[in-house]
Protein backbone atom coordinates (compact mmCIF):
# COMPACT_ATOMS: atom_id res chain seq x y z
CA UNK A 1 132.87 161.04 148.30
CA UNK A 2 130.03 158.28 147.36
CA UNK A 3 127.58 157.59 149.64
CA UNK A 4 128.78 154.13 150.17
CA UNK A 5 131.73 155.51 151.36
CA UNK A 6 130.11 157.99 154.06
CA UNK A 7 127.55 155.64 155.32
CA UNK A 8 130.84 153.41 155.91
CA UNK A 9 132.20 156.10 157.92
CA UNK A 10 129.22 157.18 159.95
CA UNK A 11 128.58 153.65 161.05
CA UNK A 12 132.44 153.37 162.06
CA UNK A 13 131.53 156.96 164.15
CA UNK A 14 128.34 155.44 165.34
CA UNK A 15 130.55 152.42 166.50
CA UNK A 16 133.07 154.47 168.29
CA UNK A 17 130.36 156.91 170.14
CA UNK A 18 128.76 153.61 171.59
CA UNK A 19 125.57 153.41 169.49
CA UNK A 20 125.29 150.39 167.98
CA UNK A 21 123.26 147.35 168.64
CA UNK A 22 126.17 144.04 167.53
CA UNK A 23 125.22 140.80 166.54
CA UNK A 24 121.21 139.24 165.67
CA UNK A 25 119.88 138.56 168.97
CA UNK A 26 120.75 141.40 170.77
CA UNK A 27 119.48 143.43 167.41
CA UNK A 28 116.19 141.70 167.49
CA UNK A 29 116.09 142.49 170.91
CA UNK A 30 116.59 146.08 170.25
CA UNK A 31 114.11 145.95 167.20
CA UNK A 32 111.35 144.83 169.53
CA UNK A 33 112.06 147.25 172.40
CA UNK A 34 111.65 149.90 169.46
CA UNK A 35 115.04 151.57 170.16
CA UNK A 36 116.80 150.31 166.63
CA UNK A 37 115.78 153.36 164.90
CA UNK A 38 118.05 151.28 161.49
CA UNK A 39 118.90 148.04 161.03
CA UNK A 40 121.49 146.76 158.83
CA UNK A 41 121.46 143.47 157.31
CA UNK A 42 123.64 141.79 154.56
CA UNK A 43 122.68 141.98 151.00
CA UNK A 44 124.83 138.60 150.54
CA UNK A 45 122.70 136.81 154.03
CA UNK A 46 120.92 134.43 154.34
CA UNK A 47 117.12 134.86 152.95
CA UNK A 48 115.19 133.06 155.91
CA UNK A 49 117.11 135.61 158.53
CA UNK A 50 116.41 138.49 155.85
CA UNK A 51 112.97 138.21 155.61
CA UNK A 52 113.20 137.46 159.47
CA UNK A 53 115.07 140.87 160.26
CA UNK A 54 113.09 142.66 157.60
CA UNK A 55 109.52 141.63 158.51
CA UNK A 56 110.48 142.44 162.52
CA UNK A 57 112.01 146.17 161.48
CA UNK A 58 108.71 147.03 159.14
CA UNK A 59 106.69 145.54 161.76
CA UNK A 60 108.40 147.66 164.79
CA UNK A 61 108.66 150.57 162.81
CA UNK A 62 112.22 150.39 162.56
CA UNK A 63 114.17 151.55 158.84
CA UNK A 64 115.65 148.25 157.49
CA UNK A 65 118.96 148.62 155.22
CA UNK A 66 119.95 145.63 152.72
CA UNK A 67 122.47 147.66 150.78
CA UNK A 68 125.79 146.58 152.23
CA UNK A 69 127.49 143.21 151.87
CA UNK A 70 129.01 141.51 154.98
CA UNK A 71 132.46 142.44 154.65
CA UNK A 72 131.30 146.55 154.10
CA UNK A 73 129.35 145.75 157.49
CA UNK A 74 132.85 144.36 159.07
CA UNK A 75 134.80 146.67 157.38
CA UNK A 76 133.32 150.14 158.58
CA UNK A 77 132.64 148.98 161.79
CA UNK A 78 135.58 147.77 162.65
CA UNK A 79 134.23 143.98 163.82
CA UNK A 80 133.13 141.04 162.09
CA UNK A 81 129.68 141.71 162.42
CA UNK A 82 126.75 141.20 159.87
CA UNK A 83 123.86 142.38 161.56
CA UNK A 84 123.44 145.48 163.05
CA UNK A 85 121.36 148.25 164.67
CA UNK A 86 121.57 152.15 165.08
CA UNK A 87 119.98 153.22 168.27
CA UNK A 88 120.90 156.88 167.99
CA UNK A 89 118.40 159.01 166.51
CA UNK A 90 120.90 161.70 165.37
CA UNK A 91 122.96 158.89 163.21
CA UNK A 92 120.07 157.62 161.98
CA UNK A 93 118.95 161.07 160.23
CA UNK A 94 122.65 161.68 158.52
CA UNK A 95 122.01 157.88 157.30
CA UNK A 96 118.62 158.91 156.11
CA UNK A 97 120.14 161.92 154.11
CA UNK A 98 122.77 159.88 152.57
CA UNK A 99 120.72 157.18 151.44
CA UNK A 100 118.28 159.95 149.85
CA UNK A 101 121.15 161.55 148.36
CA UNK A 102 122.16 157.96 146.74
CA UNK A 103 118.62 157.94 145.29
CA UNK A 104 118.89 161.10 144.01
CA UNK A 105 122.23 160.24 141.99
């Protein structure tokens, strides 16, 4: 399986268990309470809200992930959401490994 592939399905998992932060105000929210332990943000969005997003997640402490386009975001989640956070710590180490793993290959 690519890694692509399972980080598509363990954000759809993360969706259904109730662990996921939807939409940009309610992630920023979560990005400055420090419990978005990984953000996801559109590779295809919008640079000002990038750099935004990106600059609040380093700042925070939270990981930020620009990997996925909008419609991978929609598509493993189920919703047509762009922005997104993980608030689960547990979810946020398997996406850790998998995105290592993708470095790796």
């Amino acid at each position: 399986m690519m890694p692509t592939k399972e980080l598509s399905q363990v954000l759809g998992l993360a969706r259904r268990a109730n662990k996921l932060v939807l939409g940009s105000g309610p992630t920023l929210k979560a990005i400055q309470n420090q419990t978005a332990k990984v953000v996801f943000f559109p590779k295809d969005g919008g640079t000002s809200q990038h750099k935004k997003f990106s600059d609040k997640s380093q700042y925070y402490g939270a990981q930020f992930i620009d990997t996925l386009t909008r419609d991978e975001i929609s598509q493993a989640i189920g919703l047509n959401r762009s922005v997104l956070a993980v608030s689960d710590a547990g979810f946020a180490k398997k996406i850790n490994q998998l995105l290592e793993e993708k470095e790796r290959n």
